[in-house]
N, C-alpha and C. Protein backbone atom coordinates (compact mmCIF):
# COMPACT_ATOMS: atom_id res chain seq x y z
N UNK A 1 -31.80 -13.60 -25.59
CA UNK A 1 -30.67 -12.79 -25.20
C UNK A 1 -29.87 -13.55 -24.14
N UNK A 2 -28.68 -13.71 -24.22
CA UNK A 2 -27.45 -14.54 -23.37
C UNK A 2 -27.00 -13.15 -22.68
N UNK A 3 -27.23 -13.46 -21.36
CA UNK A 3 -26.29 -12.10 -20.46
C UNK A 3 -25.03 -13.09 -20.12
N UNK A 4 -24.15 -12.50 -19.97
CA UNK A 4 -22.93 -13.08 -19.46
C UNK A 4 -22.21 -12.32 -17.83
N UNK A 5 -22.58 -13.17 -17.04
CA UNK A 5 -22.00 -12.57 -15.58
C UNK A 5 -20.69 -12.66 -15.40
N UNK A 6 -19.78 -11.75 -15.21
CA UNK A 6 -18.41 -12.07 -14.73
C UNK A 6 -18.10 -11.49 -13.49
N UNK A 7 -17.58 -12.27 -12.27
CA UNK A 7 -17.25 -12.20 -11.21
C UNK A 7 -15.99 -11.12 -10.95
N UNK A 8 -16.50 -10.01 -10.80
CA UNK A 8 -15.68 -9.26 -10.33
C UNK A 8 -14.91 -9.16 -8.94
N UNK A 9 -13.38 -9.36 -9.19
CA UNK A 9 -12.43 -9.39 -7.77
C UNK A 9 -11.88 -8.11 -7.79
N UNK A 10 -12.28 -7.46 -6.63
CA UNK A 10 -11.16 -6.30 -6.29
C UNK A 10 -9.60 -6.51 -6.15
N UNK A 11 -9.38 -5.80 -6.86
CA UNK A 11 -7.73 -5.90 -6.77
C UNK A 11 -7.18 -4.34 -6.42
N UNK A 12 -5.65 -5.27 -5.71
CA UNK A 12 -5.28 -4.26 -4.66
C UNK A 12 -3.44 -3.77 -5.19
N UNK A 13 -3.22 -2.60 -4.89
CA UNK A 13 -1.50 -2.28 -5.20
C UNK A 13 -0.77 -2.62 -4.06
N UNK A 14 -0.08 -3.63 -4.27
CA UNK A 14 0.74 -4.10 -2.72
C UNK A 14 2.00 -3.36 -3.05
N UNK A 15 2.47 -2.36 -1.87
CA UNK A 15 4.02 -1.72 -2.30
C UNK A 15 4.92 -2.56 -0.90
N UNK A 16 5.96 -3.50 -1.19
CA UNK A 16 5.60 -4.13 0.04
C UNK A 16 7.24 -4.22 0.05
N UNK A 17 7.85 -4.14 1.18
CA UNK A 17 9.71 -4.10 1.10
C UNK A 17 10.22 -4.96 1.26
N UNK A 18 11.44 -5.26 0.88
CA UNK A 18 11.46 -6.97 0.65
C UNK A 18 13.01 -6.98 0.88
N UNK A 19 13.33 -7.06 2.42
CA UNK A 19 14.89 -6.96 2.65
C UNK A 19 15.60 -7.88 2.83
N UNK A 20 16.92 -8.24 2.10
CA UNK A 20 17.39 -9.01 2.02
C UNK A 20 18.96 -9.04 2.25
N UNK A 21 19.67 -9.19 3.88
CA UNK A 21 20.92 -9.16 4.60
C UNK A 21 21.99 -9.70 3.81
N UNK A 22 22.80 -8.17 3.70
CA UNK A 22 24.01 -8.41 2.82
C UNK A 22 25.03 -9.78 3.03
N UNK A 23 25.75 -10.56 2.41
CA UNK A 23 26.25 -10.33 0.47
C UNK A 23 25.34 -10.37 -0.17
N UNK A 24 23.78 -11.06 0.00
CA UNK A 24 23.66 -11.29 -0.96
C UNK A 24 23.04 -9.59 -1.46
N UNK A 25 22.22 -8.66 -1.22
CA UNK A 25 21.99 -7.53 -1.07
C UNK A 25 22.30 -6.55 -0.26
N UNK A 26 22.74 -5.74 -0.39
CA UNK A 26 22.78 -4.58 0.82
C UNK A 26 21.50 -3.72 0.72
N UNK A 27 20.43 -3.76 0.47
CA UNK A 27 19.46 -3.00 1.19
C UNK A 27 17.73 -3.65 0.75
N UNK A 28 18.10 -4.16 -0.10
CA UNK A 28 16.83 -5.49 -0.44
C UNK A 28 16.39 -4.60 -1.57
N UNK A 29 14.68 -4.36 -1.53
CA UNK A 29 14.58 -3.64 -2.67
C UNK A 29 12.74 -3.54 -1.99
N UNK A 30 12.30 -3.04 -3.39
CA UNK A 30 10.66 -2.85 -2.81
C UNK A 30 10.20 -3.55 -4.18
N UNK A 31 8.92 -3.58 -4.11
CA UNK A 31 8.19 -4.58 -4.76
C UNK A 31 6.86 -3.87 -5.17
N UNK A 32 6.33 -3.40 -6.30
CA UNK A 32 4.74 -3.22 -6.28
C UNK A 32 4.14 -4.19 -7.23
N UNK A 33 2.81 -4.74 -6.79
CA UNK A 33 1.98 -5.97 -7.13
C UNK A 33 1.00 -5.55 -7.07
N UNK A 34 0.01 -5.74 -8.28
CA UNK A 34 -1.40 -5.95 -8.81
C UNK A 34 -1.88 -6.99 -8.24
N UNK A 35 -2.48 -7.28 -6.76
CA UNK A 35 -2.87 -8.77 -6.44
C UNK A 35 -4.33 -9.06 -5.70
N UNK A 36 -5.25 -10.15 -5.66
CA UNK A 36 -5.93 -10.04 -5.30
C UNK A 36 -6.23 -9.94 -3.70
N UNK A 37 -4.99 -10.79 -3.53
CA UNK A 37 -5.04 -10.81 -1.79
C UNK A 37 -3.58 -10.80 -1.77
N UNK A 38 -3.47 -11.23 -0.47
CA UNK A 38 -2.15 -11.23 -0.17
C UNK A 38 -1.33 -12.42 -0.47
N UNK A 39 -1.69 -13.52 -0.84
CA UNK A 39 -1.36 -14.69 -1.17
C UNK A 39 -0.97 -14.91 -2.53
N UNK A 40 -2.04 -14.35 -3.21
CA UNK A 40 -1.83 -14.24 -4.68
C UNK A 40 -0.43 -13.10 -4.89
N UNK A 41 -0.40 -11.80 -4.02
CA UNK A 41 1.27 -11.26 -3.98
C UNK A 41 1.87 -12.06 -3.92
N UNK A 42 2.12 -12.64 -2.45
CA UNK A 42 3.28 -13.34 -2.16
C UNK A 42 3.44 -14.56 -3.19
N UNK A 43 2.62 -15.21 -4.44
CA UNK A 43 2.43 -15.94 -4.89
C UNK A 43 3.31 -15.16 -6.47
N UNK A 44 2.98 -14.12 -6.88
CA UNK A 44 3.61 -13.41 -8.32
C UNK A 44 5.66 -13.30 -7.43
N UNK A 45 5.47 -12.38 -6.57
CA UNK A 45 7.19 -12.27 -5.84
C UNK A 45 7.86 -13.37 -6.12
N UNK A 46 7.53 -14.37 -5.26
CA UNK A 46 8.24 -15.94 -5.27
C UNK A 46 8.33 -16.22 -7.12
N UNK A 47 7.60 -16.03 -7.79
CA UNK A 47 7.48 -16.55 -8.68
C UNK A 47 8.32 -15.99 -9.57
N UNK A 48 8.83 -14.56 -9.75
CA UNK A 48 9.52 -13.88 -10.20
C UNK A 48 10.89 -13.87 -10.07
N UNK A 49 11.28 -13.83 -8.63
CA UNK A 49 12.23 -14.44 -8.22
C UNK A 49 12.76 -15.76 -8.42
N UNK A 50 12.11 -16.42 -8.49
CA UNK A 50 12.73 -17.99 -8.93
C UNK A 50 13.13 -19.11 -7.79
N UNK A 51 13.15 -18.52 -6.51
CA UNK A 51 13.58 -19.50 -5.61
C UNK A 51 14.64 -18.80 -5.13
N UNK A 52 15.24 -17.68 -6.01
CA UNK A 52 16.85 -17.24 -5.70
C UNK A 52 17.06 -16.62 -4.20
N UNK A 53 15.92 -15.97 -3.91
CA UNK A 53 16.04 -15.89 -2.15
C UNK A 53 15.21 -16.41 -0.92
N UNK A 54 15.25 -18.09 -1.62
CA UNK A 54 13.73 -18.59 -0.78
C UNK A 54 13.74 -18.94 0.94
N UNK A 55 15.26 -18.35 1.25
CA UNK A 55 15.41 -18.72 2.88
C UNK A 55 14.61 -17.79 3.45
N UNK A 56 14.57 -16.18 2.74
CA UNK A 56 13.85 -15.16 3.45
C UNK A 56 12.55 -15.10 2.86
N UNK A 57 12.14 -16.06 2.43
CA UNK A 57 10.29 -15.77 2.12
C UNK A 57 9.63 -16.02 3.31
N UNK A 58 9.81 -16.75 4.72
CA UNK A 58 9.15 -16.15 5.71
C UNK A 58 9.27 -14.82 6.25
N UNK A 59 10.58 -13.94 5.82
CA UNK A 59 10.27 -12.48 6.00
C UNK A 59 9.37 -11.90 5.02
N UNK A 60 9.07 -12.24 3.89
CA UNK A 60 8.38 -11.88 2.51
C UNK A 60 7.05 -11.93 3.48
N UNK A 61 6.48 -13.02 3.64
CA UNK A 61 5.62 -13.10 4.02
C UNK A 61 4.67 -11.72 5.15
N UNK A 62 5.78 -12.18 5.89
CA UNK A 62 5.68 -11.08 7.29
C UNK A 62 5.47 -9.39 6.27
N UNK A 63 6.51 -9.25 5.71
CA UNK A 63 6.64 -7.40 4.61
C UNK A 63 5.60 -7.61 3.91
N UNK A 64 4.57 -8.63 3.09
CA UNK A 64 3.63 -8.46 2.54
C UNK A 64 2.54 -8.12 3.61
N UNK A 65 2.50 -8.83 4.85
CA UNK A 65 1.15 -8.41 5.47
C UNK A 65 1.62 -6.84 6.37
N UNK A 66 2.79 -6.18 6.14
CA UNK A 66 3.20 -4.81 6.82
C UNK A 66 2.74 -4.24 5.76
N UNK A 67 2.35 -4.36 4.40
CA UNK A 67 2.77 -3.96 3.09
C UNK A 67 1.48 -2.58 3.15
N UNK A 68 2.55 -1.19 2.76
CA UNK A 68 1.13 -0.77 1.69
C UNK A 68 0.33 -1.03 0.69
N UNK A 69 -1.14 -1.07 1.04
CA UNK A 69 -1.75 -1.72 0.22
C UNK A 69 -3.10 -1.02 0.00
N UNK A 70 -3.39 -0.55 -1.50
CA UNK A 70 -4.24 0.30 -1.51
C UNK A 70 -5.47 -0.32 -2.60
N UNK A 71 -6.71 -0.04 -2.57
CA UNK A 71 -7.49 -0.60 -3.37
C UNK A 71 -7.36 -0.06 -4.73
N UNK A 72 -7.82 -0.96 -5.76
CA UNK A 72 -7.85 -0.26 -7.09
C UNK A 72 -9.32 0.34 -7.40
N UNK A 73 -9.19 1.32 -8.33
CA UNK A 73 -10.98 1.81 -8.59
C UNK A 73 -11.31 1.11 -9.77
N UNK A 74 -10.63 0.00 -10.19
CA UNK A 74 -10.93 -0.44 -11.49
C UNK A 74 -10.31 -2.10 -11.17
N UNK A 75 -11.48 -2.98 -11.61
CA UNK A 75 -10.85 -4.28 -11.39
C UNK A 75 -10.54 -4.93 -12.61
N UNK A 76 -10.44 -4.20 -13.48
CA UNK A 76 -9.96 -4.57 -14.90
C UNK A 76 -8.32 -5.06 -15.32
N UNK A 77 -7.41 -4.28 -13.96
CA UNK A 77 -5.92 -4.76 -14.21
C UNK A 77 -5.64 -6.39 -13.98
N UNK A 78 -5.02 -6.81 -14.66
CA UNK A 78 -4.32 -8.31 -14.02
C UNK A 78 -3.34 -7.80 -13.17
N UNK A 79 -3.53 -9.41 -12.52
CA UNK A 79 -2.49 -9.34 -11.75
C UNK A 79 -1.40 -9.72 -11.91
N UNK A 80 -0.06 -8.75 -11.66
CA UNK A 80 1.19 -8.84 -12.00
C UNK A 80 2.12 -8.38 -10.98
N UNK A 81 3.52 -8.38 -10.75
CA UNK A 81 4.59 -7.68 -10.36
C UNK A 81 4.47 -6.48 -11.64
N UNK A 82 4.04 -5.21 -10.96
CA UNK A 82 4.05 -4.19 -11.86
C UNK A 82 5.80 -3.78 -12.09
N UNK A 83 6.47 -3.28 -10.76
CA UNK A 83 7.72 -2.67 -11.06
C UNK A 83 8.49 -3.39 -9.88
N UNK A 84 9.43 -3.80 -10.08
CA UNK A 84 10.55 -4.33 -8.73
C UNK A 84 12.09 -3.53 -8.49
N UNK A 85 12.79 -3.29 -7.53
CA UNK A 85 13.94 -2.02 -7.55
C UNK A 85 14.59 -2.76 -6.32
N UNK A 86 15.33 -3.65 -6.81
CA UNK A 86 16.08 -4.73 -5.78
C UNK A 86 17.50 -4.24 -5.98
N UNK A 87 18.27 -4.82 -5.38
CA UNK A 87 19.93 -4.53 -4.96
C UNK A 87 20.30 -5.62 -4.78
């Protein structure tokens, strides 16, 4: 009999606000992420975005570690940018 162990990571819902000083936005937007830590967030955001607001990813940074962030009861989700609501 072959058991197969798989390393289970808790994963967490980051709801995390992500403001970004008009023209280019007037009120930024919020962000929720399936992530394992906070790195791996700030790692899906940037990535989604494209670079298009990479002067304020040291504020990203800073709003991910303010971020609500709640555990999941199931570590079965990937991790993704679930929903984003930018301006």
């Amino acid at each position: 009999m072959t058991v197969i162990i798989t390393e289970m990571t808790t994963k967490y819902l980051y709801i995390v606000n992500h403001y970004i000083p008009f023209p280019h936005s007037e009120y930024g937007g919020v962000w929720n992420v399936i992530a394992s830590n906070s790195d791996e967030c700030f790692d899906l955001i940037t990535a989604k975005d494209d670079g298009f607001y990479a002067k304020y990813y040291p504020n990203l940074l800073e709003n991910i570690h303010n971020a609500r962030v709640y555990t999941l009861a199931s570590d079965t989700e990937e991790s993704k940018v679930v929903e984003e609501f930018t301006t």
